[in-house]
Protein backbone atom coordinates (compact mmCIF):
# COMPACT_ATOMS: atom_id res chain seq x y z
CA UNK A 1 25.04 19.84 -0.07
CA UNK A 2 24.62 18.03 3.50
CA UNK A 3 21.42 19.79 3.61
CA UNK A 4 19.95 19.03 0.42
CA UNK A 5 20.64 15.32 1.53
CA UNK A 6 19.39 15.34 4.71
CA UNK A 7 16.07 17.03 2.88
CA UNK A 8 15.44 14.34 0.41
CA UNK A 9 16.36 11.83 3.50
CA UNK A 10 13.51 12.73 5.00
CA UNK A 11 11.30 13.62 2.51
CA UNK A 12 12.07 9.47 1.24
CA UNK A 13 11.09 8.58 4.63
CA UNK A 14 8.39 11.04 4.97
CA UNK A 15 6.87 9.52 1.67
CA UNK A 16 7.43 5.86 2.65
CA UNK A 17 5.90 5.75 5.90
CA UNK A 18 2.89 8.34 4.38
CA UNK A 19 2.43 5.77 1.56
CA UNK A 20 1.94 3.14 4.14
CA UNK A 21 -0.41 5.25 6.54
CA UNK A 22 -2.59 6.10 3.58
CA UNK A 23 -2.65 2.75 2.01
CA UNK A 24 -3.73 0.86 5.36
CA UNK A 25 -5.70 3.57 6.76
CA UNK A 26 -7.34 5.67 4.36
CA UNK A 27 -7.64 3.08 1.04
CA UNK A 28 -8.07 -0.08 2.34
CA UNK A 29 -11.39 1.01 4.31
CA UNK A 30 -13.06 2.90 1.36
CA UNK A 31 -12.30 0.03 -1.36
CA UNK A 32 -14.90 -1.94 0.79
CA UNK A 33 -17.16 0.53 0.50
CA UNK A 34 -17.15 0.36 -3.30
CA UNK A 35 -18.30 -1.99 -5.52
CA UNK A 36 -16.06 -5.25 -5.78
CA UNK A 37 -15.46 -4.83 -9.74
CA UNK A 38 -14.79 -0.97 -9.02
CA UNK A 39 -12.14 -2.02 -6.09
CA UNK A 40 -10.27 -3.88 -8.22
CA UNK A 41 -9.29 -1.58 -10.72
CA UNK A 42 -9.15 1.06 -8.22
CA UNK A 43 -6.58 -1.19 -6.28
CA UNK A 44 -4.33 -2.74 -8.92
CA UNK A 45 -3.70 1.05 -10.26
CA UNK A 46 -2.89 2.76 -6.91
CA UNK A 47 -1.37 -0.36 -6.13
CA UNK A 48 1.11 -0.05 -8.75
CA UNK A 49 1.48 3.78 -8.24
CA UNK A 50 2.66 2.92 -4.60
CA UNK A 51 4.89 0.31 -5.68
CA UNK A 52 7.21 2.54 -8.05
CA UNK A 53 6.59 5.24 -4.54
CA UNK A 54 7.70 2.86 -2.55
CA UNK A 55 10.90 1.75 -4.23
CA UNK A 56 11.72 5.11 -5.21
CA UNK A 57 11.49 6.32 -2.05
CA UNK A 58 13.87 3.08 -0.69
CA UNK A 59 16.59 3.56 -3.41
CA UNK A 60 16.68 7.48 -2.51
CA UNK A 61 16.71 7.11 1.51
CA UNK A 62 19.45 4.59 0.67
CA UNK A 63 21.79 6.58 -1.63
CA UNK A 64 21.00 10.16 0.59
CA UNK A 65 21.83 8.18 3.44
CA UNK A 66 25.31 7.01 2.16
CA UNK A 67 26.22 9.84 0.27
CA UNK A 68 25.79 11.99 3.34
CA UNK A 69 28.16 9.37 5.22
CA UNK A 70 30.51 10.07 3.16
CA UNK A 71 30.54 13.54 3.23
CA UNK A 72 30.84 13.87 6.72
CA UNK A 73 33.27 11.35 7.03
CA UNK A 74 31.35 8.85 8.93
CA UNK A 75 31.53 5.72 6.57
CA UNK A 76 33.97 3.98 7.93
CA UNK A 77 31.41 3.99 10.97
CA UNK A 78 29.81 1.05 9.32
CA UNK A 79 32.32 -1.64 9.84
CA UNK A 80 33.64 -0.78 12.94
CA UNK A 81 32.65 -1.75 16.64
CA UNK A 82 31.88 2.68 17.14
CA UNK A 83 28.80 1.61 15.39
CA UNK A 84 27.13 -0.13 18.91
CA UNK A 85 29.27 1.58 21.20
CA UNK A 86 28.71 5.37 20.57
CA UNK A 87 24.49 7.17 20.45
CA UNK A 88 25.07 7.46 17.01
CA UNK A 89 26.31 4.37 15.85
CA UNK A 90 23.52 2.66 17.54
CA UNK A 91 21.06 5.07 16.07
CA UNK A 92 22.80 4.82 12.62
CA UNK A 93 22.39 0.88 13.05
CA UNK A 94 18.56 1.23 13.44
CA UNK A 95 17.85 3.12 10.74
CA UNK A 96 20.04 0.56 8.58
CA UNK A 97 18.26 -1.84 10.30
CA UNK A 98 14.89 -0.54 9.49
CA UNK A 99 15.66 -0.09 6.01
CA UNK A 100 16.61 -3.51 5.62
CA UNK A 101 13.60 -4.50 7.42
CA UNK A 102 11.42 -2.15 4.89
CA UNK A 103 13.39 -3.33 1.69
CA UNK A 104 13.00 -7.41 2.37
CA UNK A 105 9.27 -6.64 3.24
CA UNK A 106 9.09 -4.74 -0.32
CA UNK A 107 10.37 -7.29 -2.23
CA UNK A 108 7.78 -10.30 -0.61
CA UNK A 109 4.92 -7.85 -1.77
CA UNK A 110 6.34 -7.05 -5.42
CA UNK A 111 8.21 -10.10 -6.15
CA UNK A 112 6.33 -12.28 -4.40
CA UNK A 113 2.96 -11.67 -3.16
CA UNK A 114 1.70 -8.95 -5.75
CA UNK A 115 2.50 -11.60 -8.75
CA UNK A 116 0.32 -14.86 -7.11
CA UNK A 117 -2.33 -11.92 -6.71
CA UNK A 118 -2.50 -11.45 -9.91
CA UNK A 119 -2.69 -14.95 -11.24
CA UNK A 120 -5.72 -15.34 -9.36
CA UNK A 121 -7.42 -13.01 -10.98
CA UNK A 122 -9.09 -14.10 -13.87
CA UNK A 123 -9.27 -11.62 -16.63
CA UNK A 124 -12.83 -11.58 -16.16
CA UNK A 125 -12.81 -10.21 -12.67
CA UNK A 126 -10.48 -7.89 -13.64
CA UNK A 127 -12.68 -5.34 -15.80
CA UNK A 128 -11.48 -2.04 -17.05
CA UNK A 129 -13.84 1.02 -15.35
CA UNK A 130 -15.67 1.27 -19.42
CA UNK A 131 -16.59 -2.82 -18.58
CA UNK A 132 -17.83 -1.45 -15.15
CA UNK A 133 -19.93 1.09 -16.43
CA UNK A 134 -21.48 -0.74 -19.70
CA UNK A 135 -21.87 -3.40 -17.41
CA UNK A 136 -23.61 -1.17 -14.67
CA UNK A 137 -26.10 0.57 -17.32
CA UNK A 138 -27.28 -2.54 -18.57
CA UNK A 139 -28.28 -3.69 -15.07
CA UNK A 140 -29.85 -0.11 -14.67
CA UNK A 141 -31.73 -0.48 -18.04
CA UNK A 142 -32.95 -3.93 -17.07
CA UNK A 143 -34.42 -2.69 -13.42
């Protein structure tokens, strides 16, 4: 059981921080190489995808993470003064850390950020791909 947890710990973690890496590294550069109407939709689906990821992949690391404290016994770790005085209280208090850190920066982009996004766009700058295409063969029929 302790090492089924301890896989889907880090395989949450593994997908959270390879969400990020492809997002920033690998998406963001080839949506400008795209046209704009095309790197919208392209963006607002992935970006959704990697939303549900993300938060998947936070509630998981946070219930593996807990369950497996409790299993071993180490829960009451959490509210007593062992947790900065021993290696692995203080390494147990950074990962906590770090998923708080990673949860309140998730809920700025979905709650927050994500929705004003959206507003902006105006329903015309939004097409679906068909609007892209139709759109695209009447400028090739016109040329």
């Amino acid at each position: 059981m302790l090492l089924t947890l301890r896989l889907i710990h880090i395989f949450s973690a593994g997908v959270l921080v390879g969400s990020v890496i492809f997002n920033y590294f690998l998406l963001r550069p080839a949506l400008r190489l795209i046209p704009p109407a095309h790197a919208v939709v392209i963006a607002q689906r992935v970006g959704t995808l990697f939303t549900y990821t993300g938060w998947s992949a936070l509630v998981l690391l946070f219930l593996s993470g807990l369950t497996r404290l409790y299993l071993t016994g180490d829960l009451g770790i959490l509210i007593s003064r062992e947790l900065f005085i021993h290696g692995h209280g203080r390494s147990l208090a950074l990962m906590i850390l770090s998923w708080l850190t990673a949860v309140v920066s998730s809920s700025i982009m979905t709650f927050t950020l994500r929705p004003r996004l959206m507003s902006k766009l105006l329903v015309g700058s939004n097409p679906t791909l068909a609007d892209v295409e139709k759109r695209r063969t009447t400028q090739m029929e016109s040329s």
